[in-house]
N, C-alpha and C. Protein backbone atom coordinates (compact mmCIF):
# COMPACT_ATOMS: atom_id res chain seq x y z
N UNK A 1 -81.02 -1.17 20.85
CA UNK A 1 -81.90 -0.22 20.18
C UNK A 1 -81.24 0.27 18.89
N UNK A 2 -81.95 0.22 18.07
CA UNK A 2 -81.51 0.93 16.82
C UNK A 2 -80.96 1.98 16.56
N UNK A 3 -80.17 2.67 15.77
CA UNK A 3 -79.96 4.21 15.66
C UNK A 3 -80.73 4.44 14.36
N UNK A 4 -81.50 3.63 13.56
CA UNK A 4 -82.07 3.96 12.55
C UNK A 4 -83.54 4.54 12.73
N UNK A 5 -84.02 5.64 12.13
CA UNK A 5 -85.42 6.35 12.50
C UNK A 5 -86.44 6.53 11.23
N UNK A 6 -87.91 6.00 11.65
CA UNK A 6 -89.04 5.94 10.64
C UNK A 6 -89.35 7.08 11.16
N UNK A 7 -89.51 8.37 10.04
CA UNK A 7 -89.85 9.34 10.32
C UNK A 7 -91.30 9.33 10.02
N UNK A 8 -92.79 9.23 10.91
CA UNK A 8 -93.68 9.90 10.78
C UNK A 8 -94.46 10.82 10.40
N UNK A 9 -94.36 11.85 9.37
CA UNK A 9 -94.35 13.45 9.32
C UNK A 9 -95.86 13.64 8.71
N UNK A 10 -96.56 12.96 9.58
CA UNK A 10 -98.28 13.12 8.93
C UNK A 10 -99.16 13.68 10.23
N UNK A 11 -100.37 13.46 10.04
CA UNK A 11 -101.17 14.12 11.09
C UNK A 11 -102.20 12.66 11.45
N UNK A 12 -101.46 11.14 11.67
CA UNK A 12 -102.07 10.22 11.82
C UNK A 12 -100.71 9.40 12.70
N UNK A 13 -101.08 9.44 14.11
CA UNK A 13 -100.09 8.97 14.69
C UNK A 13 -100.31 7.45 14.81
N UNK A 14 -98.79 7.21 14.92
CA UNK A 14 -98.35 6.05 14.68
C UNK A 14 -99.07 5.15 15.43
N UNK A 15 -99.60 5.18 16.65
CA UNK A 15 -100.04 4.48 17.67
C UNK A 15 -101.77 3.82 17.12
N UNK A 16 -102.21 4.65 16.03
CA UNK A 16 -103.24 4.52 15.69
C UNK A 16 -103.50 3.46 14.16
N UNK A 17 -101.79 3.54 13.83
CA UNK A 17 -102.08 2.63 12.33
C UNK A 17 -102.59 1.00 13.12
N UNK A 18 -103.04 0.25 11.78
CA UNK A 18 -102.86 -1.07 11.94
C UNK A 18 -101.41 -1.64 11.72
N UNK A 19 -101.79 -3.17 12.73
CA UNK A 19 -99.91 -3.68 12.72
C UNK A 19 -99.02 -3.87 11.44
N UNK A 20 -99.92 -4.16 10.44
CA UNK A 20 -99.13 -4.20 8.71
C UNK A 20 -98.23 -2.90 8.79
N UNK A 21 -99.13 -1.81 9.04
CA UNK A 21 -98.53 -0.58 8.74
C UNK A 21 -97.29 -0.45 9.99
N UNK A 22 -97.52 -0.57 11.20
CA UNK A 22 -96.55 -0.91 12.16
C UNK A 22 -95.33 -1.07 11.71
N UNK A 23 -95.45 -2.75 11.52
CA UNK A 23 -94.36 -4.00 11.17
C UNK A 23 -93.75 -2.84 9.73
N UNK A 24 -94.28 -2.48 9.14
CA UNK A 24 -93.46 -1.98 7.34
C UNK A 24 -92.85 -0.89 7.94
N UNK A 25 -93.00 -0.06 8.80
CA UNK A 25 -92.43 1.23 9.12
C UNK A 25 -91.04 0.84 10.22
N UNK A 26 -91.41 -0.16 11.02
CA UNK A 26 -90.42 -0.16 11.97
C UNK A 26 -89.21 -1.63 11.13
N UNK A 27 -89.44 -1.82 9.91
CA UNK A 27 -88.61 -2.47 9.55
C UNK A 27 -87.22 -1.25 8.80
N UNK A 28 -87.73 0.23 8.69
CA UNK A 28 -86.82 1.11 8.71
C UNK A 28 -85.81 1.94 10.09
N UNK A 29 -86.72 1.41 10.98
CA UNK A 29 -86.29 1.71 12.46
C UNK A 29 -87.04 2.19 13.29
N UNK A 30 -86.93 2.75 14.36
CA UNK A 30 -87.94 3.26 14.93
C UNK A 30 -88.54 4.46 14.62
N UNK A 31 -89.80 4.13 15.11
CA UNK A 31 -90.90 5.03 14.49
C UNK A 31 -91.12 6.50 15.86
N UNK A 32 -90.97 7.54 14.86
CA UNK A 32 -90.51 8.61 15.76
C UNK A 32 -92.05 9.39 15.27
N UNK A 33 -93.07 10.02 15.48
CA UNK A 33 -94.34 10.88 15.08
C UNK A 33 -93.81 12.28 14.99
N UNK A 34 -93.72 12.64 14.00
CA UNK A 34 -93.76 14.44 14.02
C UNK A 34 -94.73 14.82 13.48
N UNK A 35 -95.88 15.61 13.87
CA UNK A 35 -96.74 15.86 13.97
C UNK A 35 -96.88 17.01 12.33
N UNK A 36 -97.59 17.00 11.34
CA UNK A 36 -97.04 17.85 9.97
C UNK A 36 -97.92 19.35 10.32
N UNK A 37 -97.62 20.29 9.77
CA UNK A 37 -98.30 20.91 10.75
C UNK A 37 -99.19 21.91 9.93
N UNK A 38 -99.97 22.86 10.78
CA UNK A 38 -101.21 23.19 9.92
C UNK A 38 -100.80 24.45 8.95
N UNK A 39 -101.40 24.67 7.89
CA UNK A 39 -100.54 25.57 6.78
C UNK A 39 -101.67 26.62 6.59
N UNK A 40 -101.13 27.69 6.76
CA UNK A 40 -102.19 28.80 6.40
C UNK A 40 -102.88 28.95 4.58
N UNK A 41 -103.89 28.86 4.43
CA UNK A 41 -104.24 28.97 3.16
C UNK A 41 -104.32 30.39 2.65
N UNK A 42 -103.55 31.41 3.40
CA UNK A 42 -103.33 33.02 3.07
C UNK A 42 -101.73 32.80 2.54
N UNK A 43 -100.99 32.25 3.26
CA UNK A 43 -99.57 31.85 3.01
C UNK A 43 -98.77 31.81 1.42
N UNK A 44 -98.06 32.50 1.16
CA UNK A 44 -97.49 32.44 -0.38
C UNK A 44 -96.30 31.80 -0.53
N UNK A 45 -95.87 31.61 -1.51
CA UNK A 45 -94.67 30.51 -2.39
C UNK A 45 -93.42 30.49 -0.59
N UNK A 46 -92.96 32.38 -0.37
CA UNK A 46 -92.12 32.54 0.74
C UNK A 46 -92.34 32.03 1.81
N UNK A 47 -93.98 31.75 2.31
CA UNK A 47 -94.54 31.12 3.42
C UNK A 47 -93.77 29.65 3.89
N UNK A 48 -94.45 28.96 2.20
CA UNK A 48 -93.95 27.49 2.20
C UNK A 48 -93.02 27.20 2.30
N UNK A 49 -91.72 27.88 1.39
CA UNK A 49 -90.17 27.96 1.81
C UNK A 49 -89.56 27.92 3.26
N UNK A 50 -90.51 28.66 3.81
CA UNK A 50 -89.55 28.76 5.11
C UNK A 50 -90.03 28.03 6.07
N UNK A 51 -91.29 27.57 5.72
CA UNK A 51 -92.50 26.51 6.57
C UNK A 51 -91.45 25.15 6.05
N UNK A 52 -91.10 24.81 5.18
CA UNK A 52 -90.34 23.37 4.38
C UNK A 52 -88.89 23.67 5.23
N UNK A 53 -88.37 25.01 5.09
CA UNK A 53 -86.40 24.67 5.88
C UNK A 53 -87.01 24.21 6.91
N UNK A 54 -87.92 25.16 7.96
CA UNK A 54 -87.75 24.35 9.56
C UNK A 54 -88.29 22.95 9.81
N UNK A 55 -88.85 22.50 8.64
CA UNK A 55 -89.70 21.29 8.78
C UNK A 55 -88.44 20.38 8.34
N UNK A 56 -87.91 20.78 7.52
CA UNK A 56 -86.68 19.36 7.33
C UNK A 56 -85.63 19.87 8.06
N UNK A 57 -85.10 21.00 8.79
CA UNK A 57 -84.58 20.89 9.80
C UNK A 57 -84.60 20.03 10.84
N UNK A 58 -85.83 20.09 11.32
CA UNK A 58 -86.75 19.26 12.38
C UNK A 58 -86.02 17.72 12.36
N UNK A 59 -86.61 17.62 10.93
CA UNK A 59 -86.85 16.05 10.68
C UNK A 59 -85.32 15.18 10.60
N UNK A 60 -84.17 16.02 9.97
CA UNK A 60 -82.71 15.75 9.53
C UNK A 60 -82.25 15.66 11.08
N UNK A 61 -82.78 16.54 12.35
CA UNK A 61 -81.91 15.89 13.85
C UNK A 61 -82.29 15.06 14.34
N UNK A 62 -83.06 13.75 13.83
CA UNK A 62 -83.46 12.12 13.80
C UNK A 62 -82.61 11.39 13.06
N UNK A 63 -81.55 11.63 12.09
CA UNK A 63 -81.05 10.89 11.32
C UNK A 63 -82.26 10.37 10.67
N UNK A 64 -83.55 10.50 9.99
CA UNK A 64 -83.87 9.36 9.16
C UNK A 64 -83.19 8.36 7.93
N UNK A 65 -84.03 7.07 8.80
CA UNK A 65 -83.28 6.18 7.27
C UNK A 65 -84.69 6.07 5.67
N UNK A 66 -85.74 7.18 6.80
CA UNK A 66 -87.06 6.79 6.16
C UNK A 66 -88.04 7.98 6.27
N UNK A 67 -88.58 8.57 5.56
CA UNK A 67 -89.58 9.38 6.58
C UNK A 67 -91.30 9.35 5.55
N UNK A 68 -91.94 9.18 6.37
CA UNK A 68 -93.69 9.17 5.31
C UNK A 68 -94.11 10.01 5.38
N UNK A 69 -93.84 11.39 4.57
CA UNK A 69 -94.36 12.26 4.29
C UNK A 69 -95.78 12.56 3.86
N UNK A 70 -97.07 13.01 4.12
CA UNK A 70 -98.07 13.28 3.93
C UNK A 70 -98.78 14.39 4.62
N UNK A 71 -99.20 15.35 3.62
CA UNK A 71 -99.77 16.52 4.23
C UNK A 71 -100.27 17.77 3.32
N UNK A 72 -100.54 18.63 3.84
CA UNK A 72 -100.88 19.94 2.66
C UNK A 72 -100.17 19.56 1.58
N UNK A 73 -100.87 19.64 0.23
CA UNK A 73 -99.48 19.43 -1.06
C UNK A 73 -98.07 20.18 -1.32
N UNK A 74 -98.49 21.67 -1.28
CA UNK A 74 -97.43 22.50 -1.49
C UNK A 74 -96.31 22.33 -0.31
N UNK A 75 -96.55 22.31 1.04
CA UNK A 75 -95.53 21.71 2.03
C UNK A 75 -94.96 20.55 2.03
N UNK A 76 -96.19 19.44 1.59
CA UNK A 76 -95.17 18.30 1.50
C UNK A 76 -94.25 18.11 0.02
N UNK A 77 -94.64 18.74 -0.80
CA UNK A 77 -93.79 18.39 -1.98
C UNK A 77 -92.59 19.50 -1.74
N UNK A 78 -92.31 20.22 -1.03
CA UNK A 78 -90.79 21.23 -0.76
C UNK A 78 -90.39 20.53 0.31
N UNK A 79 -90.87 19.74 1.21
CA UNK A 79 -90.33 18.93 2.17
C UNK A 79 -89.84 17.55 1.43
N UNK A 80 -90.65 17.05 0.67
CA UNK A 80 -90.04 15.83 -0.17
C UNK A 80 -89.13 16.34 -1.17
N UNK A 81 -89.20 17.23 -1.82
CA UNK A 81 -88.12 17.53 -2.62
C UNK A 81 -86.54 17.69 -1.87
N UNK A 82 -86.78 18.26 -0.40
CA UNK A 82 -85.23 18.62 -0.10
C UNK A 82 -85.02 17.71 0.84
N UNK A 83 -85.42 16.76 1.12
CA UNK A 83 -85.11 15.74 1.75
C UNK A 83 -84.31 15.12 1.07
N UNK A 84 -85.35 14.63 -0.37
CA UNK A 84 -84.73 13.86 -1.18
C UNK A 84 -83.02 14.00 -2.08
N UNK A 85 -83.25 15.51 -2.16
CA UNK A 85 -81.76 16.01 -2.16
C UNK A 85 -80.76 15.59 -1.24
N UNK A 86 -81.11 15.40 0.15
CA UNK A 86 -80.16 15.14 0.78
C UNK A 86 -80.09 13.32 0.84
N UNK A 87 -80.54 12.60 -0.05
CA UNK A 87 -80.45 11.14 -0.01
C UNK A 87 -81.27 10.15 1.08
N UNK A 88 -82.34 11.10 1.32
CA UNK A 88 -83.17 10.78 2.35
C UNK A 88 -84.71 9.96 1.34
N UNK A 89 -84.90 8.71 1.97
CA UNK A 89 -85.73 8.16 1.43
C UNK A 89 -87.12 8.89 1.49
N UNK A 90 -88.00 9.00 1.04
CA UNK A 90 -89.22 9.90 1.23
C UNK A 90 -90.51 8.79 0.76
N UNK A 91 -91.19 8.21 1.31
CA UNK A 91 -92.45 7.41 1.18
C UNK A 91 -93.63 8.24 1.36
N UNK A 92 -94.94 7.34 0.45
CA UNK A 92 -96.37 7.84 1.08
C UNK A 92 -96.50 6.17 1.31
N UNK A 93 -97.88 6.21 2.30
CA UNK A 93 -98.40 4.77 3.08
C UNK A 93 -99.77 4.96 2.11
N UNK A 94 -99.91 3.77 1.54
CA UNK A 94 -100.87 3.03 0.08
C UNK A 94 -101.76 2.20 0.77
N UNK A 95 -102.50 2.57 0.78
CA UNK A 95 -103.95 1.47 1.10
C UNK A 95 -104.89 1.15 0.42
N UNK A 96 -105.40 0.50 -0.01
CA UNK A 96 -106.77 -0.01 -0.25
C UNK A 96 -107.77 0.44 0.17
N UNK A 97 -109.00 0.82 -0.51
CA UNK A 97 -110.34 1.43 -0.25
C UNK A 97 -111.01 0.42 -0.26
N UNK A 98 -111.59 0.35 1.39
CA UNK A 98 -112.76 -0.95 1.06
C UNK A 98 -114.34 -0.22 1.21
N UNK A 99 -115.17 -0.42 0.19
CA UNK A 99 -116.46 0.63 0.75
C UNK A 99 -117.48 -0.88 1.11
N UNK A 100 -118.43 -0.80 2.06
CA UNK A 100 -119.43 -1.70 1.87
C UNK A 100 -120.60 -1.06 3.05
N UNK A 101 -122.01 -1.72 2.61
CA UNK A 101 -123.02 -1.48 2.81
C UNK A 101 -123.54 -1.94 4.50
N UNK A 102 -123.44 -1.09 5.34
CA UNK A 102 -123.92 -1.57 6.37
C UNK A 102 -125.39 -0.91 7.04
N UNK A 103 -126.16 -2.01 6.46
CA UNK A 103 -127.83 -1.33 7.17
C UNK A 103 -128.18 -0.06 5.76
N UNK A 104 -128.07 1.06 6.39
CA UNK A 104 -128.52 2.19 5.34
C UNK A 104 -127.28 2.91 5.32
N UNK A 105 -126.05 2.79 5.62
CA UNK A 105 -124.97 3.33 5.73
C UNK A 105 -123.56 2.68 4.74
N UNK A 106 -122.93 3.34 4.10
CA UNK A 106 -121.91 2.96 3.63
C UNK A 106 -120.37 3.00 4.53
N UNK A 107 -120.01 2.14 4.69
CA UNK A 107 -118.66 2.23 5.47
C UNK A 107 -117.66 2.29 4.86
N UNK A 108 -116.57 2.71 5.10
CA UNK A 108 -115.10 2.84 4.30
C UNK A 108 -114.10 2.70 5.69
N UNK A 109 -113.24 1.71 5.31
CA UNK A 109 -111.90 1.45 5.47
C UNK A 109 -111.01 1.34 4.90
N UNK A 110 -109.70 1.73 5.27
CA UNK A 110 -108.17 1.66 4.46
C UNK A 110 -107.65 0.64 5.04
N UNK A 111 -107.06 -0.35 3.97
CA UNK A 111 -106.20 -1.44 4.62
C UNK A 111 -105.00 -0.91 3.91
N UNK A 112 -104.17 -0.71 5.04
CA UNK A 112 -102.56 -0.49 4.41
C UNK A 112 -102.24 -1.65 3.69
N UNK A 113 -101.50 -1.33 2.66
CA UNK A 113 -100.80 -2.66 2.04
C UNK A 113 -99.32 -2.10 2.10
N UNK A 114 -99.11 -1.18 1.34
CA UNK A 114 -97.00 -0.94 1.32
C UNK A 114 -97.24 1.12 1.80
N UNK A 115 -95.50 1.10 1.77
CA UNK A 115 -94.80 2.38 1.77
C UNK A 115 -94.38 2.38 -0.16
N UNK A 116 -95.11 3.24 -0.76
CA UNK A 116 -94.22 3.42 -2.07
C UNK A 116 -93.32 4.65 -2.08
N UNK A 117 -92.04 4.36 -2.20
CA UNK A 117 -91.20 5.62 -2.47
C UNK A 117 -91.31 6.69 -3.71
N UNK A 118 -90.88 8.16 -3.04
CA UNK A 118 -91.62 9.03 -4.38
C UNK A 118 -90.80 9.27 -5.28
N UNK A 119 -91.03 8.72 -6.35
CA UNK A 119 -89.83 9.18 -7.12
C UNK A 119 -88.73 8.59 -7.32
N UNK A 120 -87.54 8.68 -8.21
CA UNK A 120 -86.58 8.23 -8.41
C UNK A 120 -85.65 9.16 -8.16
């Protein structure tokens, strides 16, 4: 077993992606789900601060070699920012919009294609 960990940190568990998305995540290690969590829209700048330490607390006693951050903006960008301080890779999962016409209904699916890392 690996000691290396795909950190999850969205509100779309892992069990539910397609295998592309699978196979790209567990080529960082295993895929661990932390659930991102719900953010009060009363909440101010101090809210987010201290909502972001316990959240990369959380996430730093996995060792990630990886983690896919996605969620409220203001939480995930203080969670990607101090991750990334600590040399922690930080991804979003990129898909493709497919729309097409079924009957009188329009359908939409995401086909994952990559993990792009944020930032340099």
């Amino acid at each position: 077993m690996s000691n290396q960990h795909f950190i999850n940190f969205t509100n779309h568990p892992s069990d539910r992606w397609e295998e592309e998305q699978r196979k790209a995540a567990l080529e960082y290690g295993e895929i661990i789900d932390l659930p991102f969590p719900n953010v009060s829209p009363q909440g101010d700048e101090q809210y987010i601060d201290r909502m972001a330490g316990e959240c990369v607390s959380q996430i730093l006693q996995f060792h990630p070699a990886a983690v896919l951050c996605q969620g409220e903006f203001c939480l995930a960008y203080q969670v990607i920012c101090r991750l990334r301080e600590k040399g922690i890779q930080v991804v979003a999962a990129c898909s493709e919009r497919i729309a097409r016409e079924v009957g009188q209904k329009k359908e939409t699916v995401f086909a994952f294609v990559q993990f792009r890392g944020y930032g340099r």
